[in-house]
C-alpha atoms as a PDB file:
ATOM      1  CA  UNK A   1      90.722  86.088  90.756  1.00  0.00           C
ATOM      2  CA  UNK A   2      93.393  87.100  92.885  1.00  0.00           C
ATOM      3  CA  UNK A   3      94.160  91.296  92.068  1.00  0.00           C
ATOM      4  CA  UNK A   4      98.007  91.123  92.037  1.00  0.00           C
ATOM      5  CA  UNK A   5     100.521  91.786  89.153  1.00  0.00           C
ATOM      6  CA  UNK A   6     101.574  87.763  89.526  1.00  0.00           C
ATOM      7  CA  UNK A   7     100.827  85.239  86.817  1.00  0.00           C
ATOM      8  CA  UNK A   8      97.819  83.328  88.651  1.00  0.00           C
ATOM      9  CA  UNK A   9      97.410  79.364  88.659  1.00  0.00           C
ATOM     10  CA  UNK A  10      93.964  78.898  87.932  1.00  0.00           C
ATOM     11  CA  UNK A  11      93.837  75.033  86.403  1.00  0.00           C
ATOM     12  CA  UNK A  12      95.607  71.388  88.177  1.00  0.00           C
ATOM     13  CA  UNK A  13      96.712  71.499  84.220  1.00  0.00           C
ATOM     14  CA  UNK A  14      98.400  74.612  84.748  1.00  0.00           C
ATOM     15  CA  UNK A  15     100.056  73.978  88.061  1.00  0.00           C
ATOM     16  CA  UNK A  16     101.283  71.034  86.369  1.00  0.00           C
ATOM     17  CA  UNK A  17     102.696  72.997  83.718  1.00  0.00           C
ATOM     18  CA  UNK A  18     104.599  75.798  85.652  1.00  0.00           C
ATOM     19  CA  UNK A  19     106.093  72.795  87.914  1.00  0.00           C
ATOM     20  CA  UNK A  20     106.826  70.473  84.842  1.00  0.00           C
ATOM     21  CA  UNK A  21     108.539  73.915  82.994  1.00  0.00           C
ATOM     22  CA  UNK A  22     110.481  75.503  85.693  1.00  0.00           C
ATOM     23  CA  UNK A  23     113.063  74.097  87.761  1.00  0.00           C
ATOM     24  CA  UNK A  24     112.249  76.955  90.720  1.00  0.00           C
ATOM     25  CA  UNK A  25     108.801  77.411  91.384  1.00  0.00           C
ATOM     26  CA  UNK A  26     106.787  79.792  94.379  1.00  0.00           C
ATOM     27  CA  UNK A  27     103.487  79.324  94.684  1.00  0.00           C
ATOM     28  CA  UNK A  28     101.609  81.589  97.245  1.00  0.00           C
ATOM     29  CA  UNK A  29      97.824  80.751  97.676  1.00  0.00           C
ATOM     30  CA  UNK A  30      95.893  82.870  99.449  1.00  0.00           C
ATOM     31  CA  UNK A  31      93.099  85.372  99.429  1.00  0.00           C
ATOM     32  CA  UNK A  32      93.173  89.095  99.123  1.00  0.00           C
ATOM     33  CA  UNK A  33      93.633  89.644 102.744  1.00  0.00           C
ATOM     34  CA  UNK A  34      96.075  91.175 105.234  1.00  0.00           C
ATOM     35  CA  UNK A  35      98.294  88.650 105.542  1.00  0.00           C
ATOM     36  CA  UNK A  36      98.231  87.884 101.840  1.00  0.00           C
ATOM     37  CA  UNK A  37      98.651  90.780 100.494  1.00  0.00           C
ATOM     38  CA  UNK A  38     102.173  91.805 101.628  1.00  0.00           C
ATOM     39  CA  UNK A  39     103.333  88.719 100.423  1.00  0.00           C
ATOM     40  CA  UNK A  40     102.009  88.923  97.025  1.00  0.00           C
ATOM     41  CA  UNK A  41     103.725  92.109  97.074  1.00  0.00           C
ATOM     42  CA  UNK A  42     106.974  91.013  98.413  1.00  0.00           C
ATOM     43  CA  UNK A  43     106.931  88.391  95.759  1.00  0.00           C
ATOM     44  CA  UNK A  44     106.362  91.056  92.996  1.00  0.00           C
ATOM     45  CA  UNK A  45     109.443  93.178  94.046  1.00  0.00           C
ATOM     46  CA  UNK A  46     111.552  90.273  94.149  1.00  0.00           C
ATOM     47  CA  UNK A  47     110.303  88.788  90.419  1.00  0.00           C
ATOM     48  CA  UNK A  48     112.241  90.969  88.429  1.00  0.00           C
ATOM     49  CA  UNK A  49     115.525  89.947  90.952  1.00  0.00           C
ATOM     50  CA  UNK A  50     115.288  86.254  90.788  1.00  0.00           C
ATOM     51  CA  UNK A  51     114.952  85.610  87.264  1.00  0.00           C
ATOM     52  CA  UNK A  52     115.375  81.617  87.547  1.00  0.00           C
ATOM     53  CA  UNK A  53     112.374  81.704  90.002  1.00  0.00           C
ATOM     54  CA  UNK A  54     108.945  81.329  88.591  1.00  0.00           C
ATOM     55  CA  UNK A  55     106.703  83.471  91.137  1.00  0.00           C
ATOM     56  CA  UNK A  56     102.949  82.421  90.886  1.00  0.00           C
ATOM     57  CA  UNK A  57      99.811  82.824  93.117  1.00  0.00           C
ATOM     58  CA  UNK A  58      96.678  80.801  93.221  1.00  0.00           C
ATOM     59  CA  UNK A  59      93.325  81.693  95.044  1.00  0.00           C
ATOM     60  CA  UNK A  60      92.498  79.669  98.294  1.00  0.00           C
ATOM     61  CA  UNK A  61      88.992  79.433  97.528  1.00  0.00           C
ATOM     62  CA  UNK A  62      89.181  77.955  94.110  1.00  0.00           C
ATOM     63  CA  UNK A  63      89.456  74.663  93.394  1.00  0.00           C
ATOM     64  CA  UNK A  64      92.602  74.080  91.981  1.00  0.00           C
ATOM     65  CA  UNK A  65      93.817  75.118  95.488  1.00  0.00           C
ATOM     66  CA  UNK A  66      93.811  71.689  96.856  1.00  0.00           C
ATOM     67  CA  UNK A  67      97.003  70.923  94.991  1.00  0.00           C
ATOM     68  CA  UNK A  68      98.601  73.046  97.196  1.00  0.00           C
ATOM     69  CA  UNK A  69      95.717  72.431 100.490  1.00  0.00           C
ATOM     70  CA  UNK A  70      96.516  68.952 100.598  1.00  0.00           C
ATOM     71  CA  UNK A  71      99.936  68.739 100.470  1.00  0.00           C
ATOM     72  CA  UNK A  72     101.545  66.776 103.904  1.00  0.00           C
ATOM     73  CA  UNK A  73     103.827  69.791 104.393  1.00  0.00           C
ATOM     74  CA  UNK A  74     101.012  72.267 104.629  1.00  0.00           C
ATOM     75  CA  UNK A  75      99.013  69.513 106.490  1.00  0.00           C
ATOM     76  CA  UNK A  76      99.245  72.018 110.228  1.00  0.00           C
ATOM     77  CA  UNK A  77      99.067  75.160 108.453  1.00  0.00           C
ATOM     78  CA  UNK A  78      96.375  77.073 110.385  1.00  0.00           C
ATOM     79  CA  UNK A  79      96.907  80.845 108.722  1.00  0.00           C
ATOM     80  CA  UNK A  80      97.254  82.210 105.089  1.00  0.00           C
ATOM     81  CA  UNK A  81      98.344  82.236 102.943  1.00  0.00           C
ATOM     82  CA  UNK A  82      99.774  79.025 102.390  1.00  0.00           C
ATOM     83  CA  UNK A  83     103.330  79.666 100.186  1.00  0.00           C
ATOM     84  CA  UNK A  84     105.017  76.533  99.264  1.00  0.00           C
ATOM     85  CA  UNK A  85     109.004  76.520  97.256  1.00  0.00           C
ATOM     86  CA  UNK A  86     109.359  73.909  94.554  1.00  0.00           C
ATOM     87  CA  UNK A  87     112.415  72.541  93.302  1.00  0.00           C
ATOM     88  CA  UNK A  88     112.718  70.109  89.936  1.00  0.00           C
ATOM     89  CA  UNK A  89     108.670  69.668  91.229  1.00  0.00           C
ATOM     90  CA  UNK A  90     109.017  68.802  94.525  1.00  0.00           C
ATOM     91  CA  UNK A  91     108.344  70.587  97.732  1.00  0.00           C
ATOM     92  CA  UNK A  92     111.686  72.107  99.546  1.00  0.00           C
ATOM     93  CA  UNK A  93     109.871  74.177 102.071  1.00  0.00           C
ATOM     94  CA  UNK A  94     106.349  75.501 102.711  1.00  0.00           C
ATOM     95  CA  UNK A  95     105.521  78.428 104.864  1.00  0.00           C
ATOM     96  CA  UNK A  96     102.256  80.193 106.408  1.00  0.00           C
ATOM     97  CA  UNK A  97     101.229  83.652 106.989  1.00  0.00           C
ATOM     98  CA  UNK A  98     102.674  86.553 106.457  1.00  0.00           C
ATOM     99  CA  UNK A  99     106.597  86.515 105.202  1.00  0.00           C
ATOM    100  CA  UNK A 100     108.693  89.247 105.226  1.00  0.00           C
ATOM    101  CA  UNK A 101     111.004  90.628 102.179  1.00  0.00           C
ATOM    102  CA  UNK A 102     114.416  89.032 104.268  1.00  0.00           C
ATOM    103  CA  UNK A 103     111.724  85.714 104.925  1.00  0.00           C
ATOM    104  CA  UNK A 104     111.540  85.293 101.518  1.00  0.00           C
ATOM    105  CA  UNK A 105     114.893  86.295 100.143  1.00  0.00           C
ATOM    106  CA  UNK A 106     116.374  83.820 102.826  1.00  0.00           C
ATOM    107  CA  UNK A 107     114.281  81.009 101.369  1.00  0.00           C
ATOM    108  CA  UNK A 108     114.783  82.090  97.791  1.00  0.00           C
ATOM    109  CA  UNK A 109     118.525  81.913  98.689  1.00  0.00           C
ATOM    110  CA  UNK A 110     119.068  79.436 100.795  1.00  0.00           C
ATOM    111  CA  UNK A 111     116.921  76.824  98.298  1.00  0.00           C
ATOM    112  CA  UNK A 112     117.482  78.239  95.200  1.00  0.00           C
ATOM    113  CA  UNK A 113     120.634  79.844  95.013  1.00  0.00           C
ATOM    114  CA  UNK A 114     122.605  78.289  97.101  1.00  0.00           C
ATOM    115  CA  UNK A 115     122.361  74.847  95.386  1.00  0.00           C
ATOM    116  CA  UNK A 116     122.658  75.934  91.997  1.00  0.00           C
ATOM    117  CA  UNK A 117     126.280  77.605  92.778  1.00  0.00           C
ATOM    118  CA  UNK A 118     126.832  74.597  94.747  1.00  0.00           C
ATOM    119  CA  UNK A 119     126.359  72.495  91.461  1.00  0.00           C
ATOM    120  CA  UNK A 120     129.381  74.916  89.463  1.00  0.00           C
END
């Protein structure tokens, strides 16, 4: 079990669940190393700011990981952890290694946001 203050993904049922019940998921699956860990934290500060953003993690090593191992877009990914950005279920971008906070924001933004206020 991954020690962060995220909701972990721990079951394919339960993947299935946070993608079926959220229209903007991030899932980052990794390990409790150094270029997980800032992550997991960036994703924590930013939670409580992105409120239509489901922020999960999931542990490399287990195996409900290959839901997010074998997808194609994380297919060359060489170094973790592996975060992937879901939209209505399906992948809009996928990243590896470390992210910084303005990384992340300018995914959350430029996926997320930026196509809801589109939609108004």
């Amino acid at each position: 079990m991954l020690n962060t203050n995220l909701k972990h993904i721990t079951s394919e049922e339960e993947f299935k669940k946070v993608l079926n019940e959220n229209e903007n998921v991030m899932v980052c699956c990794g390990r409790m190393g150094p270029m997980c860990v800032p992550v997991y934290g960036v994703m924590e500060e930013l939670e409580g700011e992105y409120k239509n953003v489901a922020f999960r993690d999931m542990e490399f090593d287990a195996p409900v990981a290959h839901a997010i191992r074998s997808l194609p877009e994380c297919r060359n990914f060489a170094g973790l952890p592996f975060t992937v950005y879901f939209k209505n279920g399906n992948v809009v971008k996928a990243t590896s290694s470390i992210q910084s906070m303005e990384q992340v924001t300018e995914i959350l933004e430029g996926e997320f946001l930026q196509k809801v206020a589109a939609q108004k």
